[in-house]
Protein backbone atom coordinates (compact mmCIF):
# COMPACT_ATOMS: atom_id res chain seq x y z
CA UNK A 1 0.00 0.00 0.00
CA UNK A 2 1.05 3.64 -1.07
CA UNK A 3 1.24 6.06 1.80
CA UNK A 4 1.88 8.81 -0.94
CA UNK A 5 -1.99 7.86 -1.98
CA UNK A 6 -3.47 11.34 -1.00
CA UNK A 7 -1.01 13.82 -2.25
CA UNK A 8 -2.27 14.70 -5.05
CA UNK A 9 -4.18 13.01 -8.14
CA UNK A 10 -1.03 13.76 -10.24
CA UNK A 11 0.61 11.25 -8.07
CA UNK A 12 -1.06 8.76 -9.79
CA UNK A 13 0.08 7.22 -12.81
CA UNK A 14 -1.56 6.41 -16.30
CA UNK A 15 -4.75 4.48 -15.75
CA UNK A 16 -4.98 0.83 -17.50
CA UNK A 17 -7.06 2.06 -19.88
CA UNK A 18 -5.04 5.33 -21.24
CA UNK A 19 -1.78 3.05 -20.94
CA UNK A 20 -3.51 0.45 -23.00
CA UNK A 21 -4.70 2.64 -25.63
CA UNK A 22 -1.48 4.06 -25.93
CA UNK A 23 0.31 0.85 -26.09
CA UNK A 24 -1.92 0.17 -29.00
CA UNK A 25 -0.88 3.55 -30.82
CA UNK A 26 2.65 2.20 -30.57
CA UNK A 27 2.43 -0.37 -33.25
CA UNK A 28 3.51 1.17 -36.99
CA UNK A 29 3.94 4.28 -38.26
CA UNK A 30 1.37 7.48 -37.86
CA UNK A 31 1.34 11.02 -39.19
CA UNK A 32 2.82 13.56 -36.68
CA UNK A 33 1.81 16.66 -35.33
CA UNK A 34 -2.02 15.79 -34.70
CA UNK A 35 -2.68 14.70 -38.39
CA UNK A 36 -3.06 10.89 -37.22
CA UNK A 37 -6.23 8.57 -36.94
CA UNK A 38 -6.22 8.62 -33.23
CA UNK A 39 -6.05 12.59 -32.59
CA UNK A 40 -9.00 12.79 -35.20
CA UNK A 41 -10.74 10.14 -33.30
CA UNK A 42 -10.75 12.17 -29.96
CA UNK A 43 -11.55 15.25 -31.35
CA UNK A 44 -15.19 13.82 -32.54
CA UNK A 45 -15.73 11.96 -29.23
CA UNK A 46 -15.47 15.20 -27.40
CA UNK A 47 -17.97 16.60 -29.49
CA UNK A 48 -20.13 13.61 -29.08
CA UNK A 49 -19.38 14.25 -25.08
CA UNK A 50 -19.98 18.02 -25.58
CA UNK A 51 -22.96 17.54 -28.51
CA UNK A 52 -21.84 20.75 -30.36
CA UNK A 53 -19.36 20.76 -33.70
CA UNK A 54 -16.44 22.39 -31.42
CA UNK A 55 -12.76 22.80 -32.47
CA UNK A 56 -10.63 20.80 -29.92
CA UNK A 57 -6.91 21.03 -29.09
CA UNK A 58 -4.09 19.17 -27.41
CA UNK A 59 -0.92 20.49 -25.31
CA UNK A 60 1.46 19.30 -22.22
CA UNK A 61 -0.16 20.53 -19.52
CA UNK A 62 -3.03 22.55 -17.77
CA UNK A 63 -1.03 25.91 -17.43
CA UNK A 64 -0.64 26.02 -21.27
CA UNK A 65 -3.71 25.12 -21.95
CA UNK A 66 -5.38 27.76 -19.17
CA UNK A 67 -2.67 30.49 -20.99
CA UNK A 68 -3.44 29.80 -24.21
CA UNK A 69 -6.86 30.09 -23.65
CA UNK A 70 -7.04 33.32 -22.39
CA UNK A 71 -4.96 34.18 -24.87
CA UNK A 72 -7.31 33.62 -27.46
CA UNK A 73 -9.77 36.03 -25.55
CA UNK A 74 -7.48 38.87 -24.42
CA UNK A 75 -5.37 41.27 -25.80
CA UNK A 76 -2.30 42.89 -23.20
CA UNK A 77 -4.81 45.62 -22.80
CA UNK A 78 -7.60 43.17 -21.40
CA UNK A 79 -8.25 41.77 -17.93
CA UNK A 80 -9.41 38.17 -16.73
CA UNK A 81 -11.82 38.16 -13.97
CA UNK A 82 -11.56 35.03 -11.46
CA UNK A 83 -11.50 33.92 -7.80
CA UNK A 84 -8.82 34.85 -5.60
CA UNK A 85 -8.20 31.12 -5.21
CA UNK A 86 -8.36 30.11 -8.34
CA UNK A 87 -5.51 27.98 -10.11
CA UNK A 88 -5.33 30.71 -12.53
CA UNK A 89 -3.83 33.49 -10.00
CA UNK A 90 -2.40 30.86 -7.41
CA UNK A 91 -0.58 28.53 -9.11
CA UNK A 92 0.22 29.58 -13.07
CA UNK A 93 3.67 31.60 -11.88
CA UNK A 94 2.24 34.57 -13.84
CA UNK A 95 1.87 32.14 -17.09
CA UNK A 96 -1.71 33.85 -18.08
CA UNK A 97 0.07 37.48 -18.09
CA UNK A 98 3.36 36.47 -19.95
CA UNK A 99 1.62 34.35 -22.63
CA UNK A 100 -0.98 37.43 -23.33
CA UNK A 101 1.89 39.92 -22.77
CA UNK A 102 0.06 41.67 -20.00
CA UNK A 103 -3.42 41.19 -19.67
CA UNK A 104 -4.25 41.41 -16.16
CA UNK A 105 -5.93 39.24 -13.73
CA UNK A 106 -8.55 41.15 -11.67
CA UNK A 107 -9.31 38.45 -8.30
CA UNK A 108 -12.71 38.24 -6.36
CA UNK A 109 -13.23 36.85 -2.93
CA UNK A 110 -16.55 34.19 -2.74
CA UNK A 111 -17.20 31.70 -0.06
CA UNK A 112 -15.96 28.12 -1.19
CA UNK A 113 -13.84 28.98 -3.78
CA UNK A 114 -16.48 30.28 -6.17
CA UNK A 115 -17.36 33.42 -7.87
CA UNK A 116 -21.07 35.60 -7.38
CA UNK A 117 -22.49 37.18 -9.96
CA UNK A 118 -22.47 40.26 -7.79
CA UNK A 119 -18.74 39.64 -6.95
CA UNK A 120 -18.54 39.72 -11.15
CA UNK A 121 -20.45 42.30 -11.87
CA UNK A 122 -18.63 45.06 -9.30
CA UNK A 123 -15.02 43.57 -10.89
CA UNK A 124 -16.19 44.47 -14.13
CA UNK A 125 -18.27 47.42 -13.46
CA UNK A 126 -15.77 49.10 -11.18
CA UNK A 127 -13.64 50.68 -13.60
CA UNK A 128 -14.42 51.61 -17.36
CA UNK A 129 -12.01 53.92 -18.28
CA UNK A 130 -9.10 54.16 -20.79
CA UNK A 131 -6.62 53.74 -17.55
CA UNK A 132 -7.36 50.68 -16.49
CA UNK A 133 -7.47 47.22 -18.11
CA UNK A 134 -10.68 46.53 -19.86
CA UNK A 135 -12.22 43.13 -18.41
CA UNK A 136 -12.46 41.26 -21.15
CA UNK A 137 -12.58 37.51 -19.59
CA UNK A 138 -14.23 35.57 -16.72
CA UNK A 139 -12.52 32.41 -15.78
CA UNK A 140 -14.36 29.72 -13.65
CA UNK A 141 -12.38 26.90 -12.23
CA UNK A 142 -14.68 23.52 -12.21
CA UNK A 143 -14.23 21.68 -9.89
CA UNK A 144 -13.10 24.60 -7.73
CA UNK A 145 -9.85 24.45 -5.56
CA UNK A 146 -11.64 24.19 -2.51
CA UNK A 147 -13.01 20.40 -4.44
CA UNK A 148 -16.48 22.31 -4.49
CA UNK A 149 -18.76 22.39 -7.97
CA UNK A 150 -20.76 24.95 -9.51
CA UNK A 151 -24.15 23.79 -10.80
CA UNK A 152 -26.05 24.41 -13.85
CA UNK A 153 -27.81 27.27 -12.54
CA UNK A 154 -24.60 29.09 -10.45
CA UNK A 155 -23.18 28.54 -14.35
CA UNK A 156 -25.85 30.19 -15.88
CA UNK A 157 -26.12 33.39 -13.34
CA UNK A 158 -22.47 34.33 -14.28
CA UNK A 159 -22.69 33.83 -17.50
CA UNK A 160 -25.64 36.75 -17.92
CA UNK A 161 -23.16 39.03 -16.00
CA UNK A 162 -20.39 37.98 -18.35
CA UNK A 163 -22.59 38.72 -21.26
CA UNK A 164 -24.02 41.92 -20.17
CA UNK A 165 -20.65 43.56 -18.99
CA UNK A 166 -19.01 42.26 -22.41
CA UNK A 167 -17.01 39.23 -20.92
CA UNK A 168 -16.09 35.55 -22.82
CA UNK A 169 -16.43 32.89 -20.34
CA UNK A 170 -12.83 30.82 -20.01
CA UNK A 171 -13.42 27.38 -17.58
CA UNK A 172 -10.94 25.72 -16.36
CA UNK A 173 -11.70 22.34 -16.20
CA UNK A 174 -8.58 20.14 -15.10
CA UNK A 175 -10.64 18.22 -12.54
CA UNK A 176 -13.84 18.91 -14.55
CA UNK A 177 -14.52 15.11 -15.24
CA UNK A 178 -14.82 14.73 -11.45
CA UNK A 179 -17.56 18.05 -11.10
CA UNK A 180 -19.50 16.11 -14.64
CA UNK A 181 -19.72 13.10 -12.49
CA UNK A 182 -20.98 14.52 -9.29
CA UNK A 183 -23.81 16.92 -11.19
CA UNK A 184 -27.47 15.32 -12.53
CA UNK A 185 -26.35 17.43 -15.61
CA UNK A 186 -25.13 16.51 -19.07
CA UNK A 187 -21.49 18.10 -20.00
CA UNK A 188 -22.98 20.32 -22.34
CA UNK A 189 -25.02 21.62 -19.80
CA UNK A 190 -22.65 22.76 -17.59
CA UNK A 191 -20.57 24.07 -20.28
CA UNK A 192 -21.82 25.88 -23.41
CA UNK A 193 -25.39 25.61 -23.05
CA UNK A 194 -24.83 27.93 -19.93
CA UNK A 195 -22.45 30.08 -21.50
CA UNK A 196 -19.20 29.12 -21.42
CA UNK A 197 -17.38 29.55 -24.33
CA UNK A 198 -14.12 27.79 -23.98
CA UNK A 199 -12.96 25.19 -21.60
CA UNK A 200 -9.95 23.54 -20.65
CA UNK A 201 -10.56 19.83 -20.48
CA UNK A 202 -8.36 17.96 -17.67
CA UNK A 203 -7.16 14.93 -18.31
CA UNK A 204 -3.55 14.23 -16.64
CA UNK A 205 -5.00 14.45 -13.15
CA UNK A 206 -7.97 12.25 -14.57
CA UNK A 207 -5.54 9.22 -15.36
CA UNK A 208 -3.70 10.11 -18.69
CA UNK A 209 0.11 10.87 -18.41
CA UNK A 210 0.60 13.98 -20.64
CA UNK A 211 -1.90 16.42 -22.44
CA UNK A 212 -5.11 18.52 -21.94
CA UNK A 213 -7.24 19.36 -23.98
CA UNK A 214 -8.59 23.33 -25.00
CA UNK A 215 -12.11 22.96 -26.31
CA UNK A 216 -13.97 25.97 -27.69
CA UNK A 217 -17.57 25.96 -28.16
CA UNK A 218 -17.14 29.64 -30.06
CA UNK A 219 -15.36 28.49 -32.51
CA UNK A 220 -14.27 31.97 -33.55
CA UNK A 221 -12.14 32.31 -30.26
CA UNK A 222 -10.19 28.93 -31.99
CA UNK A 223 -9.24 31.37 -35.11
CA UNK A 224 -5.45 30.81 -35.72
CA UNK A 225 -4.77 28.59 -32.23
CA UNK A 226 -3.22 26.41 -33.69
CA UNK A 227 -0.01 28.83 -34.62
CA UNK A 228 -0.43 29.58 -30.79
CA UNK A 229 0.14 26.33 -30.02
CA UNK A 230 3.20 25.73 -31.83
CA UNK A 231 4.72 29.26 -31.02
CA UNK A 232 4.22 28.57 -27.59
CA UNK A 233 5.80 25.13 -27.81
CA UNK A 234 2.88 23.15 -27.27
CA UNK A 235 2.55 21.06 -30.41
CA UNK A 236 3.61 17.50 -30.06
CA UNK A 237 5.25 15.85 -32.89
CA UNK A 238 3.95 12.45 -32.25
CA UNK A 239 0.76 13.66 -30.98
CA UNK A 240 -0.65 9.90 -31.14
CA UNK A 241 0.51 9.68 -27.49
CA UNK A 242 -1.17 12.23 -26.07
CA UNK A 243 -4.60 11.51 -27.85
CA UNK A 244 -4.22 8.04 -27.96
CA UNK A 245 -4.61 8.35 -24.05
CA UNK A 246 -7.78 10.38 -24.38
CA UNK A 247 -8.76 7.50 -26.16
CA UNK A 248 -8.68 5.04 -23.50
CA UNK A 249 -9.92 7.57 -21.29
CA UNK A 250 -13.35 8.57 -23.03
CA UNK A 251 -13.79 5.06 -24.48
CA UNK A 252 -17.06 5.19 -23.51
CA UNK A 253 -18.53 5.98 -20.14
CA UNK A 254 -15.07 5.30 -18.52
CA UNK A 255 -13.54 8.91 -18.32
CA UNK A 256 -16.95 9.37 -15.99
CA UNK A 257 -16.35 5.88 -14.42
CA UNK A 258 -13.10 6.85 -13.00
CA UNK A 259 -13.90 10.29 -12.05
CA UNK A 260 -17.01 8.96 -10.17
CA UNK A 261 -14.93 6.16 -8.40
CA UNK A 262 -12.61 9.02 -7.12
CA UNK A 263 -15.27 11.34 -6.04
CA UNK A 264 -17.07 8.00 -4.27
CA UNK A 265 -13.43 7.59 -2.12
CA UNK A 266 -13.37 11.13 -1.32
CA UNK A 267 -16.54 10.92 0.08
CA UNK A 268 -16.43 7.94 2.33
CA UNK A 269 -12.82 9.10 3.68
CA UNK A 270 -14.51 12.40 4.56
CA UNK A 271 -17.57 10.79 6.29
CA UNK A 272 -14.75 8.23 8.30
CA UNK A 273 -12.98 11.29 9.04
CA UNK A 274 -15.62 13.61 10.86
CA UNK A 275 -16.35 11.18 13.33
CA UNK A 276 -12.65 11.15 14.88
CA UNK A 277 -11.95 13.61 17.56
CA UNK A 278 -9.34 16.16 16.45
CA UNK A 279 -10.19 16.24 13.10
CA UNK A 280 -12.64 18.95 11.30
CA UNK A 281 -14.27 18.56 7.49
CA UNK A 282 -13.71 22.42 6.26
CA UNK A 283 -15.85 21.92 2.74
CA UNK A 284 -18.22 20.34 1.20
CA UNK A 285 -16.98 16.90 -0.35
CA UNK A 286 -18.74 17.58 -3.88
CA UNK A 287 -15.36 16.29 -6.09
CA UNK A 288 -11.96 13.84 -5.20
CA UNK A 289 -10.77 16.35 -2.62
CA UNK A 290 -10.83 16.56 1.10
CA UNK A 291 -10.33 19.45 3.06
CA UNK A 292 -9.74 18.67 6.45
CA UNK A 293 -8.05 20.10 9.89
CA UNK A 294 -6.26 18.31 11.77
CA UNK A 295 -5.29 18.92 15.62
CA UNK A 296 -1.37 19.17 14.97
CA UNK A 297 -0.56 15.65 17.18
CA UNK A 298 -2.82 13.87 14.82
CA UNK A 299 -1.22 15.64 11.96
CA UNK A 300 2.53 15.14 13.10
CA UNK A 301 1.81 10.85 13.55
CA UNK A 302 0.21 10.52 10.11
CA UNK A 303 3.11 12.16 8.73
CA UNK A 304 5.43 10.21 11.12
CA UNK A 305 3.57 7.27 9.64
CA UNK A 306 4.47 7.93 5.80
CA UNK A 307 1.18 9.91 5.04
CA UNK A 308 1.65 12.32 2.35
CA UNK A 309 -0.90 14.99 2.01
CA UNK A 310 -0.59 18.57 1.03
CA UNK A 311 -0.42 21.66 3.49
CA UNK A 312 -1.49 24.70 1.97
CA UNK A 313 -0.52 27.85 3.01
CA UNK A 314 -3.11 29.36 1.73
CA UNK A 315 -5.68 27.78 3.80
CA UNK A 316 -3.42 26.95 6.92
CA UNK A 317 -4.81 23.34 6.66
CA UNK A 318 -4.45 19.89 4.34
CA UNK A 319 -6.06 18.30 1.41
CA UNK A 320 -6.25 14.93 0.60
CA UNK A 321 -7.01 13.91 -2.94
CA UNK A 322 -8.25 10.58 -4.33
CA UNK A 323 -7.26 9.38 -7.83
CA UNK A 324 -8.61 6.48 -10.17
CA UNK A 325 -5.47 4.37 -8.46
CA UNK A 326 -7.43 5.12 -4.87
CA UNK A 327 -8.73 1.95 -3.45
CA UNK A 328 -10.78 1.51 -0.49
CA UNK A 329 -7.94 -0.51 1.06
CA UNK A 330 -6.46 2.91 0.71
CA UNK A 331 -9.27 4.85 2.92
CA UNK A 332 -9.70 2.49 5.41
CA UNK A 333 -5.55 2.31 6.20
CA UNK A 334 -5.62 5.82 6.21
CA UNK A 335 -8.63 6.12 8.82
CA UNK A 336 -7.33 3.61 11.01
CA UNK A 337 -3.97 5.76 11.21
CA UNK A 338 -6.35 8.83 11.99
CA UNK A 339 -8.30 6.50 14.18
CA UNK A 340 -4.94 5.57 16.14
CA UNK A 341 -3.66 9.16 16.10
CA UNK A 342 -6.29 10.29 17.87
CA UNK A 343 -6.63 7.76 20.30
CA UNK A 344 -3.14 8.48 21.07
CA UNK A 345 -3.56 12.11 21.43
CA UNK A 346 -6.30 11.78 24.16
């Protein structure tokens, strides 16, 4: 058994079925650079996922594919609206501002990690003149960082701010398989039949090894992003790899199979977890994450133990995420440790 099992869902290796799929593209020769069989395949399973004729895109990782994204809304002159928590202004090391050459990032507080509409309208609203950076974006992040989900509806209310104050609606998505299988919603639903109008889909943390996806539902955003791509170094010669993953990953239901196994985990370690003494649930459980407190003797033996969970600074307290390699072997070994912890602490 792991004890690195709840660091992070990028701790996690390729799922069976990405590493099978790409163990198939392996066999003969294919066109490079995204011209191949498999990369075409993907491309119309997302829109069967999505049900809308939208141009889809691979590169590396989520922070290109959040830049690159905005990029293809905003000018240097423009600013992104988002949470102050977000992944986009936390965690990108300033890669949204260098890739657009300066557009700014305007942040919003909002209880759980998510944005108001009245939060969104008074960032946009505040300032109109030829001095300041024009808001030009709002970015949701979905599944949140906090691991909680917007619904259709929350979707929906921001997206008739957005529209009346002039705004494109960016979403990034990198655990979004894990919000599509928590919500009684369809994926086009909670995408661009609320508004959104391009989203970066996640699927490294989901089980695949390298490669998101940029999907845009307004198609004119996509005009030329491929020459981003490449400029920006995000164009894989032997593509096949990346998609061929995708492959194995939205073969089917499965993509929503996994994502629903590690939201299930997440859920039952929570639930084990608020009934020990020294140890307090901070959100909602709605994706694979858990936010929790723990009283700092229960915290140093888990540790001591070989737990590995984050500590974020920004919240003062840990988060435990579950992947598709999470097992409930894995839950119950980690709430017995709690269990003992505590016991020990009394």
């Amino acid at each position: 058994m792991d004890h690195y099992a709840f660091g992070s869902d990028n701790v996690a290796g390729i799922c069976p079925e990405a590493w099978r799929a790409m163990e198939a593209a392996n066999s003969g020769d294919a066109s490079p650079y995204g011209s191949d069989t498999h990369t075409a395949r993907v491309c119309d399973r997302v829109r069967e996922i999505f049900e809308t004729d939208c141009d889809v895109y691979f590169v590396f990782n989520g922070t290109a594919a959040n830049s690159l994204a905005i990029t293809s809304i905003c000018q240097s002159y423009h600013a992104v609206i988002c949470h102050a928590k977000s992944h986009l202004q936390t965690d990108e090391c300033g890669a949204p501002e260098f890739f657009t050459r300066g557009a700014k990032l305007i942040t919003c507080a909002g209880d759980l990690a998510k944005l108001t509409p009245e939060a969104v309208l008074s960032a946009a609203s505040k300032r109109r003149d030829l001095h300041f950076s024009k808001p030009r974006a709002l970015s949701l992040t979905q599944a949140t960082e906090f691991g909680t989900i917007y619904q259709p509806d929350e979707i929906a209310a921001l997206a008739a701010v957005a529209r009346s104050s002039g705004l494109k609606i960016h979403m990034d998505g990198a655990r979004f398989a894990n919000a599509a299988a928590s919500l009684a919603a369809t994926p086009a639903e909670i995408t661009w039949k609320s508004g959104v109008d391009v989203i970066t889909f996640g699927g490294t943390k989901l089980g695949g090894g390298i490669g998101d996806a940029v999907v845009f539902f307004d198609r004119e955003l996509a005009h030329e992003f491929d020459y981003r791509c490449k400029q920006a170094g995000q164009l894989a010669s032997k593509m096949r790899f990346i998609t061929a993953a995708w492959e194995g990953l939205l073969d089917g239901d499965t993509w929503l199979q996994i994502a629903h196994r590690a939201n299930q985990h997440a859920r039952d370690l929570a639930a084990g977890l608020r009934e020990i003494d020294g140890v307090e649930i901070l959100f909602p459980v709605e994706a694979n994450a858990v936010f929790a407190r723990f009283s700092p003797a229960i915290d140093a033996a888990l540790q001591k133990a070989g737990w590995h969970y984050y500590s974020l600074a920004g919240i003062g307290d840990s988060r435990l995420m579950c992947s598709w390699r999470t097992t409930k072997d894995d839950v119950d070994a980690f709430l017995t440790s709690a269990r003992q912890a505590s016991a020990h602490s009394a």
